[in-house]
N, C-alpha and C. Protein backbone atom coordinates (compact mmCIF):
# COMPACT_ATOMS: atom_id res chain seq x y z
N UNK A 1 109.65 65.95 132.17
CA UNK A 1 109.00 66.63 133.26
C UNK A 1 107.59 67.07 132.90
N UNK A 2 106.81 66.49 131.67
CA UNK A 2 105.68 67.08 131.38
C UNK A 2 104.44 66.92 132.40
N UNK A 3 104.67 66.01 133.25
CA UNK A 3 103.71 66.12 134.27
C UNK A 3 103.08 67.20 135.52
N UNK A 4 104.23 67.77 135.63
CA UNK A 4 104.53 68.58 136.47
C UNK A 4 104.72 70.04 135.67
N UNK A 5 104.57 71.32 136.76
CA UNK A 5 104.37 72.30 136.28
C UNK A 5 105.75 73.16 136.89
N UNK A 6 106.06 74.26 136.37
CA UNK A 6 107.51 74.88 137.06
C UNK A 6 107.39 74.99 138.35
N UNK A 7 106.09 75.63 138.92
CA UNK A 7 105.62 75.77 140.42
C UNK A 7 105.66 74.29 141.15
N UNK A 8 105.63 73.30 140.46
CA UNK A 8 105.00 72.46 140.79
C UNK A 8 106.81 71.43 141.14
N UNK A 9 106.94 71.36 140.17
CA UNK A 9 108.80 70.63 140.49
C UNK A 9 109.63 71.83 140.96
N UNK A 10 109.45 72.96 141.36
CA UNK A 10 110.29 73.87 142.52
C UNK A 10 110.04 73.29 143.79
N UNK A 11 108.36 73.03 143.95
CA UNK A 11 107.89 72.60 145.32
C UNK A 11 108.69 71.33 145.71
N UNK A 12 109.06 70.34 144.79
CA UNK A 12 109.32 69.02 144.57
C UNK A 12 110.35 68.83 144.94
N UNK A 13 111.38 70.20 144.87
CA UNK A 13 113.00 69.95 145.43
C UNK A 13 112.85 70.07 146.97
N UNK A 14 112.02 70.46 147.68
CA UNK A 14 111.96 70.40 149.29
C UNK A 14 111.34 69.29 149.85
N UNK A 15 110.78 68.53 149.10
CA UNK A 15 110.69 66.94 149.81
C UNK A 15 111.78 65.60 149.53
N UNK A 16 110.80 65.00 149.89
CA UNK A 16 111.78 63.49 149.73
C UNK A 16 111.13 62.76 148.63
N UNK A 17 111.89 63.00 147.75
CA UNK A 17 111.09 62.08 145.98
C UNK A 17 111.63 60.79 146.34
N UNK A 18 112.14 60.45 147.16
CA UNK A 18 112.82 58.48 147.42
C UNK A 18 111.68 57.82 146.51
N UNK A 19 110.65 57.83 146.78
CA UNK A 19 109.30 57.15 146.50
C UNK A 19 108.16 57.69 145.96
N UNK A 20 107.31 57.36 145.87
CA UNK A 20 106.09 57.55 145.29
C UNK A 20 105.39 57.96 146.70
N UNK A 21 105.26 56.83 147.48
CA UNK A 21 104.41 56.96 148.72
C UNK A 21 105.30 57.51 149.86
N UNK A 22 106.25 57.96 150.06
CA UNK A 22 107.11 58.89 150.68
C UNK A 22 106.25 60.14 150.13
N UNK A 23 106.94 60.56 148.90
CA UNK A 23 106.73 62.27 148.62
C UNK A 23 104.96 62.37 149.12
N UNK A 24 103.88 61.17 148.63
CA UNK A 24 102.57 61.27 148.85
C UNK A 24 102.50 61.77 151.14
N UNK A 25 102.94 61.17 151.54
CA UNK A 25 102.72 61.13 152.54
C UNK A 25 103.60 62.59 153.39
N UNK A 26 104.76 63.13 153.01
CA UNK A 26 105.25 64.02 153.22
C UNK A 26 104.72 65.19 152.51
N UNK A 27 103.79 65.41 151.24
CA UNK A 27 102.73 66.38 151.08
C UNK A 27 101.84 66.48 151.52
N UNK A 28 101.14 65.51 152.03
CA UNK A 28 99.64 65.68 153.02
C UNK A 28 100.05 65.55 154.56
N UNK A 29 101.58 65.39 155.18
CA UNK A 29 101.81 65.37 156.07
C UNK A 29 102.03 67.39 156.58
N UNK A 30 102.65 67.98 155.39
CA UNK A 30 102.84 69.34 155.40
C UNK A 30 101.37 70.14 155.28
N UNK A 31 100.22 69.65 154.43
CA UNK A 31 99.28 70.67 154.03
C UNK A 31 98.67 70.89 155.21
N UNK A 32 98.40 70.69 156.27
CA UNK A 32 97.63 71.47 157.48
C UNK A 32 98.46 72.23 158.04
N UNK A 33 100.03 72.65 157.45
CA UNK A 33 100.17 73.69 157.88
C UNK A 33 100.64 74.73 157.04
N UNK A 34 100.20 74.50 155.41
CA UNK A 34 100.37 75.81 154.76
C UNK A 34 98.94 75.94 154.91
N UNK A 35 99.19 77.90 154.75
CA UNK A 35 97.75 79.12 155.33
C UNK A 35 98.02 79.55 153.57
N UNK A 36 98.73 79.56 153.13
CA UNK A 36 98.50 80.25 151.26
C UNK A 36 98.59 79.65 150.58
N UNK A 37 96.37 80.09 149.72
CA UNK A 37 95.72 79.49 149.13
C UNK A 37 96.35 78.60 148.11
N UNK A 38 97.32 79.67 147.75
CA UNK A 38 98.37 79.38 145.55
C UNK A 38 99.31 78.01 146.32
N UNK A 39 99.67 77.79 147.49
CA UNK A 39 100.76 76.88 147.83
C UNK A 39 99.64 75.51 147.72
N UNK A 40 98.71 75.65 148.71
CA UNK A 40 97.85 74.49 149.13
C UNK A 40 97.00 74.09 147.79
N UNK A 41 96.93 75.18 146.30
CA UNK A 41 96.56 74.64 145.46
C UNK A 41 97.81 73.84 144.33
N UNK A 42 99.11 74.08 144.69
CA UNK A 42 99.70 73.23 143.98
C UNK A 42 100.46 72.08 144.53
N UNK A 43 100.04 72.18 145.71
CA UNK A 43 100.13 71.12 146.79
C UNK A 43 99.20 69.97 146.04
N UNK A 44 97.94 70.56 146.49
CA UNK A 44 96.83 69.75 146.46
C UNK A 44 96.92 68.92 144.66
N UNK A 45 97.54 70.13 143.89
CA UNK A 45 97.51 69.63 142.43
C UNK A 45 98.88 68.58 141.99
N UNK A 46 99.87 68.37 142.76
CA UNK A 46 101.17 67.59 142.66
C UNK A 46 100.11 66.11 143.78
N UNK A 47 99.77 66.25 144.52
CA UNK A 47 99.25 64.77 145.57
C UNK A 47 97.87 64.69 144.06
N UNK A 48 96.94 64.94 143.87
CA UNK A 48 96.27 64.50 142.59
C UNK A 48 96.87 63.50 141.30
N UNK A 49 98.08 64.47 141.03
CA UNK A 49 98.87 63.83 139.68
C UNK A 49 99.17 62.18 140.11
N UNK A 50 100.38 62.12 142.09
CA UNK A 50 100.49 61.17 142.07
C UNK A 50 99.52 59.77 142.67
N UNK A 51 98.45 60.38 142.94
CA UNK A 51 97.30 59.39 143.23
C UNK A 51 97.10 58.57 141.73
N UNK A 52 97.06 59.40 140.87
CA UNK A 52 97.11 59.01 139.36
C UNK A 52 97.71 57.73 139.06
N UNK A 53 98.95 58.29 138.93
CA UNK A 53 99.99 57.37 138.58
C UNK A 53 100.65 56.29 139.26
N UNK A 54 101.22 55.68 139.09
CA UNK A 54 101.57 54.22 139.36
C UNK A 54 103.16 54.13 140.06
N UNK A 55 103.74 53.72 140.60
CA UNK A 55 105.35 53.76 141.11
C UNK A 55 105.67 53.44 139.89
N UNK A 56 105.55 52.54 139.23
CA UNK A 56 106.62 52.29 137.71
C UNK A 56 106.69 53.41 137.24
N UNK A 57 105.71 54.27 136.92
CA UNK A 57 105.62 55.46 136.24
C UNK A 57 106.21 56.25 136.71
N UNK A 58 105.90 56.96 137.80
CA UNK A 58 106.80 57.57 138.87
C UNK A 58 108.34 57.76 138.63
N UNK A 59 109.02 55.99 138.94
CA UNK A 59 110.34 55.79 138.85
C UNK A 59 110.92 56.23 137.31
N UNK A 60 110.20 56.68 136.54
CA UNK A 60 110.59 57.24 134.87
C UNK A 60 110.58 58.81 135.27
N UNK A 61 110.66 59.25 136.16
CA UNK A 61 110.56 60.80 135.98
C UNK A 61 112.05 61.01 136.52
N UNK A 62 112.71 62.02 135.98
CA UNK A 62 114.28 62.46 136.36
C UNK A 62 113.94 63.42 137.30
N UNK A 63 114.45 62.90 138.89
CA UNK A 63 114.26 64.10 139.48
C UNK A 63 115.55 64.99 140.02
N UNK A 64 116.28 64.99 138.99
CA UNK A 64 117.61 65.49 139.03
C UNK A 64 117.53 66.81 138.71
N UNK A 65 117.16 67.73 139.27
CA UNK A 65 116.97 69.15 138.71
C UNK A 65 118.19 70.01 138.21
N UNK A 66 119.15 69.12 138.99
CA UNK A 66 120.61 70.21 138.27
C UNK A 66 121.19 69.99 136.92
N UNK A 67 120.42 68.88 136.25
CA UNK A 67 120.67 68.50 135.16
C UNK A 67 120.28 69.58 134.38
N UNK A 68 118.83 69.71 134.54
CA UNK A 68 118.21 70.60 133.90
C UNK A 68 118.72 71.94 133.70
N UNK A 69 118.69 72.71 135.36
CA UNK A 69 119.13 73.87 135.08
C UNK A 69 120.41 74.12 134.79
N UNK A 70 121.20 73.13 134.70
CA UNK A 70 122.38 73.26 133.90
C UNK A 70 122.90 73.59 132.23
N UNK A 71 121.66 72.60 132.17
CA UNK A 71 121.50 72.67 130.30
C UNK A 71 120.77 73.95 130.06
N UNK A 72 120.04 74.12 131.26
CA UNK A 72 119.19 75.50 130.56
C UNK A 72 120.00 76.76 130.60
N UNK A 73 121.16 76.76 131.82
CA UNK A 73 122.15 78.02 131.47
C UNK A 73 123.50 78.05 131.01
N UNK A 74 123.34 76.88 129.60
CA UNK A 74 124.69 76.79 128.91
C UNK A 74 124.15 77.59 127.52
């Protein structure tokens, strides 16, 4: 998950990660209607990362979060 920030993969569980260009298009489909600044800047900073990167790359990230917080409260 080093790409991403804690703020940043919390935001990540309320979209649709299916894709690369899904989650891209369902974050800039939402930002004209968040009004707070801290949201629309880690908005704006998660659509940056994946302009970046590539779908192959993408498809290497686990977006299984219950994995995680599972291991983290054993």
């Amino acid at each position: 998950m080093g790409l991403f920030t804690i703020d940043e993969v919390n935001l990540l569980a309320s979209f649709d990660r299916s894709s690369r260009t899904k989650l891209l298009e369902s974050l800039e489909d939402a930002l004209p209607y968040v009004y707070n600044y801290e949201m629309m800047g880690i908005i704006n900073g998660i659509i940056g990362k994946l302009k970046i990167i590539d779908d192959e790359t993408y498809d290497m990230f686990p977006f299984d979060f219950t994995a995680y917080y599972d291991a983290k409260n054993d």
